[in-house]
Protein backbone atom coordinates (compact mmCIF):
# COMPACT_ATOMS: atom_id res chain seq x y z
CA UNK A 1 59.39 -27.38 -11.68
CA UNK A 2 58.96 -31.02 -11.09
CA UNK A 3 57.98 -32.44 -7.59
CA UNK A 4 61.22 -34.26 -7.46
CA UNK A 5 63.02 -31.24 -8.64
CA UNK A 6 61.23 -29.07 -5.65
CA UNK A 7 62.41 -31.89 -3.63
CA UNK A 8 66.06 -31.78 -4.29
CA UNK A 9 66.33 -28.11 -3.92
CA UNK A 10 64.10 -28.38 -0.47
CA UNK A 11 66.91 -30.95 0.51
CA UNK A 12 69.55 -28.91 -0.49
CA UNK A 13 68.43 -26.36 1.78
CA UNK A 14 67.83 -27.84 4.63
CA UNK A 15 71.13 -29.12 4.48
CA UNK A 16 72.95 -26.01 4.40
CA UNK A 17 70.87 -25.07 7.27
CA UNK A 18 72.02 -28.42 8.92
CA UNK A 19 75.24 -28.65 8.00
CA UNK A 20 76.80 -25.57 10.48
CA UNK A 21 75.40 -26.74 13.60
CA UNK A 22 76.96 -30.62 13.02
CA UNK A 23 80.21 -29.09 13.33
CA UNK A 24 80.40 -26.17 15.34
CA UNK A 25 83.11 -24.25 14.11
CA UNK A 26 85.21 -21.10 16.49
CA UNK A 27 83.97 -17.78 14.92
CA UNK A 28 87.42 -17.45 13.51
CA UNK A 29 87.03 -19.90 11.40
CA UNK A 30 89.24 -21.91 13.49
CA UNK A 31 89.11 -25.92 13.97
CA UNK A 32 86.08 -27.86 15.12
CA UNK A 33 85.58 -27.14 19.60
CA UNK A 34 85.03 -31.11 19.82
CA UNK A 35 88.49 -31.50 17.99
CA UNK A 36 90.82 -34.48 19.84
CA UNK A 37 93.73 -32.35 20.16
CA UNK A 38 95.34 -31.37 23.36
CA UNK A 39 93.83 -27.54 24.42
CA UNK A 40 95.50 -25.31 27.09
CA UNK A 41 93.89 -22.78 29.16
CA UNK A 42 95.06 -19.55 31.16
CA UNK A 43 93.28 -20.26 35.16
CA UNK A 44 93.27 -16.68 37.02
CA UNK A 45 91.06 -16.12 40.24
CA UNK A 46 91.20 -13.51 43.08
CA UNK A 47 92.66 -10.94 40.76
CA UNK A 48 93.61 -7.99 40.16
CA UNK A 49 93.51 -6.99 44.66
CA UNK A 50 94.37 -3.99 45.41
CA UNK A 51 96.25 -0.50 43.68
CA UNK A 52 99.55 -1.97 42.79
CA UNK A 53 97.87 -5.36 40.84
CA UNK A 54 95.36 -3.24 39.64
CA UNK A 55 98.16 -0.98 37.83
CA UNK A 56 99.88 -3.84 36.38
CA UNK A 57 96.85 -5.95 35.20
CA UNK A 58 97.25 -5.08 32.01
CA UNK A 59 100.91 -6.43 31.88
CA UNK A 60 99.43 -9.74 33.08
CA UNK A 61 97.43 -9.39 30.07
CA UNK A 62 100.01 -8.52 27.95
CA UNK A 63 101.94 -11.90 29.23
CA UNK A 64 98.97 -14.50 28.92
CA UNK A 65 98.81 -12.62 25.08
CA UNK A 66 101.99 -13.60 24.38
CA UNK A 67 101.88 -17.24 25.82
CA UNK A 68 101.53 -19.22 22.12
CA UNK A 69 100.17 -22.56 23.80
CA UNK A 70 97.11 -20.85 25.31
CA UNK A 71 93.89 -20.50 23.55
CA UNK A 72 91.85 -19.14 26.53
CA UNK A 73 91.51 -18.04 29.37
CA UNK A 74 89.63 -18.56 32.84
CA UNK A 75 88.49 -16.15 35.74
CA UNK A 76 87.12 -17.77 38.48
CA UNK A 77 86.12 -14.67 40.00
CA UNK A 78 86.87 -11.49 42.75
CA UNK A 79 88.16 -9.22 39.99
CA UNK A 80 88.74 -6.75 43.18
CA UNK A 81 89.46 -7.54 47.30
CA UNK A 82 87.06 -6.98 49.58
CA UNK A 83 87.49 -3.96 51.20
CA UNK A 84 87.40 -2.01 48.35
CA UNK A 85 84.19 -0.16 46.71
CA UNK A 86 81.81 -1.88 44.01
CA UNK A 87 81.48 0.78 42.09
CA UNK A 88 80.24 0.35 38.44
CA UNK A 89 82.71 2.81 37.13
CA UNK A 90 85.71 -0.18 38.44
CA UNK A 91 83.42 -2.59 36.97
CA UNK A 92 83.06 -0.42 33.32
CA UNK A 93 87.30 -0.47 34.03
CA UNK A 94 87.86 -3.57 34.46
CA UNK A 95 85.51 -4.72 31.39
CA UNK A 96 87.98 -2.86 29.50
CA UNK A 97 90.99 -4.53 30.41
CA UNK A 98 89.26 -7.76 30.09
CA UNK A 99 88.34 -6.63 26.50
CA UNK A 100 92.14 -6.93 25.97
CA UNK A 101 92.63 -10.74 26.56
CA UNK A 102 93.23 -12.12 22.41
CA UNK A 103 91.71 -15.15 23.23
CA UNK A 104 88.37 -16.10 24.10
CA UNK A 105 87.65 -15.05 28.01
CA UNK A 106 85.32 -16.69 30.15
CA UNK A 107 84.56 -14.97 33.63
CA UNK A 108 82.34 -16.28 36.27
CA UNK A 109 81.17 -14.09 39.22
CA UNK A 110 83.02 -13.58 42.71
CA UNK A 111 81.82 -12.85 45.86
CA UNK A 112 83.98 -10.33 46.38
CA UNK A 113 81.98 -7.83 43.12
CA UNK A 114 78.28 -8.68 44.63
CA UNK A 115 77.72 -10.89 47.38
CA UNK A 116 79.99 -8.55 49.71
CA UNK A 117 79.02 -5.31 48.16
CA UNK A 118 76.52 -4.67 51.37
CA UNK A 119 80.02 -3.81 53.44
CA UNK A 120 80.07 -0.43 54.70
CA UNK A 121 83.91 -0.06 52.78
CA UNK A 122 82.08 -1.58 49.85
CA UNK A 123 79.90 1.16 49.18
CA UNK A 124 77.22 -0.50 50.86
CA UNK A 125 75.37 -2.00 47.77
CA UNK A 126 72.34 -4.31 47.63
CA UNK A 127 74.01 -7.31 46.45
CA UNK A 128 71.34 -8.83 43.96
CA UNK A 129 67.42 -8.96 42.83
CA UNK A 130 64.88 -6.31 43.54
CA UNK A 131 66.29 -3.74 45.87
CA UNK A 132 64.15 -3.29 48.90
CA UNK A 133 65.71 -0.78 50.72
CA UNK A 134 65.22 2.43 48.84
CA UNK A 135 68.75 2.42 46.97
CA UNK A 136 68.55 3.95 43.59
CA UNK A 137 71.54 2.07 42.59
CA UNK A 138 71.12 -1.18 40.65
CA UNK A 139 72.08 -4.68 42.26
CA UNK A 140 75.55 -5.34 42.23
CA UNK A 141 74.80 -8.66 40.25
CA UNK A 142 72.37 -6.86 37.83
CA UNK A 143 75.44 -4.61 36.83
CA UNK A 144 77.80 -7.68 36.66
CA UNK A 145 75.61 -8.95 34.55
CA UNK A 146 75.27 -5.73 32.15
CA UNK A 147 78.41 -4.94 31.55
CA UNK A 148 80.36 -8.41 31.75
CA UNK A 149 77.75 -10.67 30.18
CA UNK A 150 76.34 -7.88 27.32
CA UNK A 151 76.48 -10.76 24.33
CA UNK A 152 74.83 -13.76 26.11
CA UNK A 153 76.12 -17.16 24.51
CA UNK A 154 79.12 -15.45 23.77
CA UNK A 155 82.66 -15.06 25.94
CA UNK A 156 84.57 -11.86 26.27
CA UNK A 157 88.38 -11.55 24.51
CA UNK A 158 88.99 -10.10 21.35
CA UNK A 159 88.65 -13.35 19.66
CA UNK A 160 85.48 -14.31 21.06
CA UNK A 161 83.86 -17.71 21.32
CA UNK A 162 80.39 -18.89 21.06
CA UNK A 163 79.43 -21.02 24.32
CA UNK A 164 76.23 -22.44 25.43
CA UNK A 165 74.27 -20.35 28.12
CA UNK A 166 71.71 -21.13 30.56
CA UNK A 167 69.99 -17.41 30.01
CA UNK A 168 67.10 -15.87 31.52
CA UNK A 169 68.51 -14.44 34.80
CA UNK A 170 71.48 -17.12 34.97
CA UNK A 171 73.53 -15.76 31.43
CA UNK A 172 76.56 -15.99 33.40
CA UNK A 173 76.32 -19.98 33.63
CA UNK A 174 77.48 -21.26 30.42
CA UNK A 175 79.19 -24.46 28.97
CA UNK A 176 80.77 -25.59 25.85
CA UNK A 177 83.11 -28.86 24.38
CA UNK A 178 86.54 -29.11 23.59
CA UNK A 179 89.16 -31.55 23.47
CA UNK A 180 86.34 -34.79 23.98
CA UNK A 181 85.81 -32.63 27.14
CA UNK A 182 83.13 -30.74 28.39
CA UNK A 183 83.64 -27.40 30.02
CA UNK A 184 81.34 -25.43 32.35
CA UNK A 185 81.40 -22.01 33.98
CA UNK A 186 79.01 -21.91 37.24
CA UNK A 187 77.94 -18.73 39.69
CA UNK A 188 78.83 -20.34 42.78
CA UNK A 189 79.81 -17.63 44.94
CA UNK A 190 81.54 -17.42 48.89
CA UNK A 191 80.25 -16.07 51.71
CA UNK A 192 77.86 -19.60 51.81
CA UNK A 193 76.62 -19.61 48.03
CA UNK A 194 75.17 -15.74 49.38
CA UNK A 195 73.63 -16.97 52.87
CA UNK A 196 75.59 -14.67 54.76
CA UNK A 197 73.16 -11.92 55.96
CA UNK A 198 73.35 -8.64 54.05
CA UNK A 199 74.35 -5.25 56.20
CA UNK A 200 73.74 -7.66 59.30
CA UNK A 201 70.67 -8.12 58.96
CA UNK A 202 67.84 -10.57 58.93
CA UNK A 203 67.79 -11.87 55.61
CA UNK A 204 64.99 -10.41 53.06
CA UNK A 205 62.80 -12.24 50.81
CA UNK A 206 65.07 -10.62 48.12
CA UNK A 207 67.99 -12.54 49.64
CA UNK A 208 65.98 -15.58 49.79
CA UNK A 209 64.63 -15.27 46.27
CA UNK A 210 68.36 -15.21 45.23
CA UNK A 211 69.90 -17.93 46.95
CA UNK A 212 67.08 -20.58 46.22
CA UNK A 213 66.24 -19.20 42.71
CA UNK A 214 70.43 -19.02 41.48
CA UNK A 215 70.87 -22.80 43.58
CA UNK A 216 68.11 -24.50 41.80
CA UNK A 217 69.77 -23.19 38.81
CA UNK A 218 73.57 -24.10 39.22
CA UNK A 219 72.23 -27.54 39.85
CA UNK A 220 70.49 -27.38 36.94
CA UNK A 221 72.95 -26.32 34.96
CA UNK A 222 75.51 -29.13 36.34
CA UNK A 223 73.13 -31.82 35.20
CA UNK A 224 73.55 -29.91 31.94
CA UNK A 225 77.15 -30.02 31.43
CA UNK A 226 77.15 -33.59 32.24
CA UNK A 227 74.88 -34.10 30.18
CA UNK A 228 76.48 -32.68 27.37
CA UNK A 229 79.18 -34.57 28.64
CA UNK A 230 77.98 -37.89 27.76
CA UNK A 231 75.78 -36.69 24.63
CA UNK A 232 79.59 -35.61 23.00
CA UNK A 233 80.99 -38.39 24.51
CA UNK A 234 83.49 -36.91 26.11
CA UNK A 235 86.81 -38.37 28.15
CA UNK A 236 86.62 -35.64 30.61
CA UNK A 237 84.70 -32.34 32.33
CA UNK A 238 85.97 -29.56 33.53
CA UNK A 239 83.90 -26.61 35.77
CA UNK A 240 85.21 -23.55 37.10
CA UNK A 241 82.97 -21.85 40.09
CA UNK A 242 84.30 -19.12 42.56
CA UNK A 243 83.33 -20.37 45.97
CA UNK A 244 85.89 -23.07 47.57
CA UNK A 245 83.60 -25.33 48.85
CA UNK A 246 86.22 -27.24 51.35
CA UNK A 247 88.23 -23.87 52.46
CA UNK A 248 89.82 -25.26 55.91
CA UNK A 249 88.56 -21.80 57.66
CA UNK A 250 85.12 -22.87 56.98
CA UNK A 251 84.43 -26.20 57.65
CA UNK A 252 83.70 -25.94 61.28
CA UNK A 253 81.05 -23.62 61.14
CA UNK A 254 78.11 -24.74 59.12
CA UNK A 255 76.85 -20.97 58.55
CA UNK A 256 80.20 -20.85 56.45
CA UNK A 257 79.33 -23.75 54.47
CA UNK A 258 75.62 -25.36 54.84
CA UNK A 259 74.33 -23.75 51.64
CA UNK A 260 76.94 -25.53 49.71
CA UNK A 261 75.25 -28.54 50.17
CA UNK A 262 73.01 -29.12 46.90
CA UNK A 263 75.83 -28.18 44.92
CA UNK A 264 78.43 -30.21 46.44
CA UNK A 265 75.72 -33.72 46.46
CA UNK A 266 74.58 -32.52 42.83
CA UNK A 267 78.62 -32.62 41.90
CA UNK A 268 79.35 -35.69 43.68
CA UNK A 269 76.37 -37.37 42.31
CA UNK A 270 77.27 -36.82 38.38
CA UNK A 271 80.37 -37.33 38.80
CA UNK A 272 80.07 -40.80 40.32
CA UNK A 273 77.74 -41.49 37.48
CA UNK A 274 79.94 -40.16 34.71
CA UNK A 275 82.60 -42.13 35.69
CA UNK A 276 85.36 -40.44 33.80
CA UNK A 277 88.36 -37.64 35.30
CA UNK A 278 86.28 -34.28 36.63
CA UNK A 279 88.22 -31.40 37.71
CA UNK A 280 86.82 -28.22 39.71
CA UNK A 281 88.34 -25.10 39.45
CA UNK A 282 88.06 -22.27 41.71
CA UNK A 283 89.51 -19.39 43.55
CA UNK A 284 88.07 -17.91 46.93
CA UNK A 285 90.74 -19.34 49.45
CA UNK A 286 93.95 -17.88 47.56
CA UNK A 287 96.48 -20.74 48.01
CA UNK A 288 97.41 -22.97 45.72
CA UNK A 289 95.64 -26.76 46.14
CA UNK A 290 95.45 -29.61 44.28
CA UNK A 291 93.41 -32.54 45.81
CA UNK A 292 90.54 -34.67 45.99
CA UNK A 293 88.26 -33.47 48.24
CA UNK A 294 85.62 -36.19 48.71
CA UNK A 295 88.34 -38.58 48.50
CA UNK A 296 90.82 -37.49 50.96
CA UNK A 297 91.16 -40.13 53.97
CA UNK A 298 92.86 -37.19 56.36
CA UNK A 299 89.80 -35.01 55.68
CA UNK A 300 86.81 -36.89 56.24
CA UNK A 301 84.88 -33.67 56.90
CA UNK A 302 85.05 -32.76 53.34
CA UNK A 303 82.42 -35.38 52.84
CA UNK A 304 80.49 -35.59 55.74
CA UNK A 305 79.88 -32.03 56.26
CA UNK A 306 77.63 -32.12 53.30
CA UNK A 307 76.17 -35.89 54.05
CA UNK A 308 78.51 -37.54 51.56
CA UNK A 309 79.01 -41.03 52.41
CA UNK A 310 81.10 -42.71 49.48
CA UNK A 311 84.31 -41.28 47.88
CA UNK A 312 84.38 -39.58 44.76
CA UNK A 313 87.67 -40.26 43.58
CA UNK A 314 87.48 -39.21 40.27
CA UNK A 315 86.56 -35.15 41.23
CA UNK A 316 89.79 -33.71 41.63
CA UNK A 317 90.08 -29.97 42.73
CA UNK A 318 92.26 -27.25 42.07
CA UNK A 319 92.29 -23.63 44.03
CA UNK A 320 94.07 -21.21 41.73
CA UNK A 321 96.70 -19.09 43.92
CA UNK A 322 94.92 -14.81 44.22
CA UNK A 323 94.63 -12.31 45.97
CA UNK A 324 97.88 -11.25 47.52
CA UNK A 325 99.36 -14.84 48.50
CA UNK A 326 102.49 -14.91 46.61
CA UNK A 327 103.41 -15.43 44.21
CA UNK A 328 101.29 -13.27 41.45
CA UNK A 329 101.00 -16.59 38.73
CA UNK A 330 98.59 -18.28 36.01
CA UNK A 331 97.99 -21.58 35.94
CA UNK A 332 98.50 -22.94 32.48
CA UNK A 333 96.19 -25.98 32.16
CA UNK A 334 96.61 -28.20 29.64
CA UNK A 335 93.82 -31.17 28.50
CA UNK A 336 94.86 -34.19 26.91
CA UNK A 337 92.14 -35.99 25.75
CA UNK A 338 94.15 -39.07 24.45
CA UNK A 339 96.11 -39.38 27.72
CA UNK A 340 95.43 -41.95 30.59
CA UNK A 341 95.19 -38.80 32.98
CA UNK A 342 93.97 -35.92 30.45
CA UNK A 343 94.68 -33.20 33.19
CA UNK A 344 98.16 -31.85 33.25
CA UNK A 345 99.45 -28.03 34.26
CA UNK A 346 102.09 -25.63 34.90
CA UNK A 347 102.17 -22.86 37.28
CA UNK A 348 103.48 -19.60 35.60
CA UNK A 349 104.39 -16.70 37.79
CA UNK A 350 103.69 -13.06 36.05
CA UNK A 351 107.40 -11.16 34.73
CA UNK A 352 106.10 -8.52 37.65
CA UNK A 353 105.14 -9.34 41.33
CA UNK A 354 103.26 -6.11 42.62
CA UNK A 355 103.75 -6.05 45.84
CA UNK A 356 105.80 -8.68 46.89
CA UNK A 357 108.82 -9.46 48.49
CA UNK A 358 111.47 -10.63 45.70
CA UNK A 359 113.05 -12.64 48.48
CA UNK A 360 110.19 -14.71 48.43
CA UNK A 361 109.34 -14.85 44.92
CA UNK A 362 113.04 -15.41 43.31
CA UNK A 363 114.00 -14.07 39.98
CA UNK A 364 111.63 -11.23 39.78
């Protein structure tokens, strides 16, 4: 063959090699993630809580299913309350209902299935890394990670996406782009990003390891997504964590909040560089809120509790409504990417409301 001939064909296939990861395409052969068109998103947190939402979770399932605009769907974490027993048996049965969302599925870690697990009513657990205290059990986290992040880089849901992961010990942290914006999954837990002693106890080097080692990370992993961000060019990030950061209950004590802090700084930091609409998404607190926390003049404390001195008035926030505040909902999030203000929602309450007064959730 001649050299130019060997040439072509070398060309040839390096360009089929090339070609798939210049577009990245859904796995079902679905359009391009970066494509301009609006996308809309199912937001859950704090759920399923207790016996009677845990009996109907698959019904709020079946309803996000059969909601044509969405084309997936958020947990920002505590897929049980926190009274209740960490067992991984709930965890293998929760994993199955979450194996019956249709579209892709993206879950990030609560407090409420690790952190906490050291309560008594928990089933007194060590919460994460090596387990010092004779326990044959693994680490709650270890198991979280087992059986809900199995297929690292991929989500859950039947229809399941490929996403970008940090890996090693952080598979859980992931990120990918669509609808010119860049989306990002983070393990930022409650009880103070895992400060709060475990059993009431002095904390342990394994606690230590954890916090420090996961922190460094989730900043890490922010810089990432924003980095993305600008390297796709895109209008607009969104990242959903657990933890609410600015929960009202917390704020005067700093062992509620203080280990917040490099997240918090890291977030306010690239998103004052970026430039462009951020919105945080979590859970942890229960009640519905939409604000902007490090730009809210009758809450100064949201900034200087973390040693924020200049707004950020492009990071808005919303807290997904969980647990058992009523009423049982979804938010349906939609992202514009040609609109002035790309961020735009609905709240959708579930057919049933386990557990709640009809009086105060109307036509259910």
């Amino acid at each position: 063959m001649k050299r130019s001939s060997l040439i072509a064909v070398a060309m040839t296939a390096l360009l089929a090699v090339i070609a798939p990861l210049a577009v990245a395409k859904q796995p079902n052969g679905g359009p391009p993630l970066d494509a301009a068109k609006p996308a809309t998103y199912a937001i859950i947190g704090d759920t399923p809580y207790g016996a009677p939402q845990i009996a109907n979770f698959p019904n709020d399932i079946a309803e996000i299913n059969a909601d044509p605009s969405v084309s997936l769907v958020m947990h920002l974490g505590d897929i049980k309350n926190g009274s209740t027993v960490c067992s991984t048996s709930y965890f293998e049965a929760i994993r199955a209902d979450f194996n019956q969302f249709e579209d892709p599925f993206v879950y990030t870690p609560g407090d409420n299935e690790w952190t906490d697990c050291h309560r008594a009513n928990n089933g007194a657990y060590w919460p994460a890394g090596p387990v010092l205290n004779g326990d044959t059990r693994p680490a709650r986290l270890a198991e979280i990670q087992r059986i809900f992040f199995d297929n690292p880089g991929w989500t859950l849901g039947r229809n399941a996406r490929q996403v970008e992961t940090e890996g090693g010990n952080y598979v859980e942290n992931v990120s990918w782009n669509q609808s010119r914006t860049q989306f990002g999954a983070v393990n930022v837990p409650g009880s103070n990003n895992d400060w709060m002693p475990w059993f009431g106890q002095p904390r342990t080097s394994s606690q230590i390891a954890e916090v420090e080692g996961r922190t460094a990370a989730d900043v890490e992993w922010i810089d990432h997504i924003f980095d993305r961000a600008r390297a796709n060019n895109a209008k607009a990030v969104v990242i959903g964590i657990q933890a609410d950061m600015w929960d009202p209950e917390i704020v005067g004590d700093p062992e509620s909040y203080d280990h917040f802090t490099p997240i918090v700084r890291e977030l306010a930091a690239q998103t004052t560089s970026f430039g462009g609409p951020v919105l945080l998404l979590n859970g942890d607190s229960h009640k519905f809120t939409d604000d902007r926390p490090l730009a809210d003049p009758s809450r100064p404390q949201n900034r200087s509790i973390y040693g924020i001195e200049d707004e950020v008035p492009n990071l808005r926030r919303i807290t997904v409504n969980g647990s058992t505040t009523p009423c049982h909902e979804y938010l349906r999030l939609t992202v514009s990417p040609s609109a002035n203000h790309p961020f735009s929602y609905q709240r959708v309450q579930f057919a049933n409301q386990p557990g709640f007064d009809p009086a105060v959730c109307p036509g259910h």
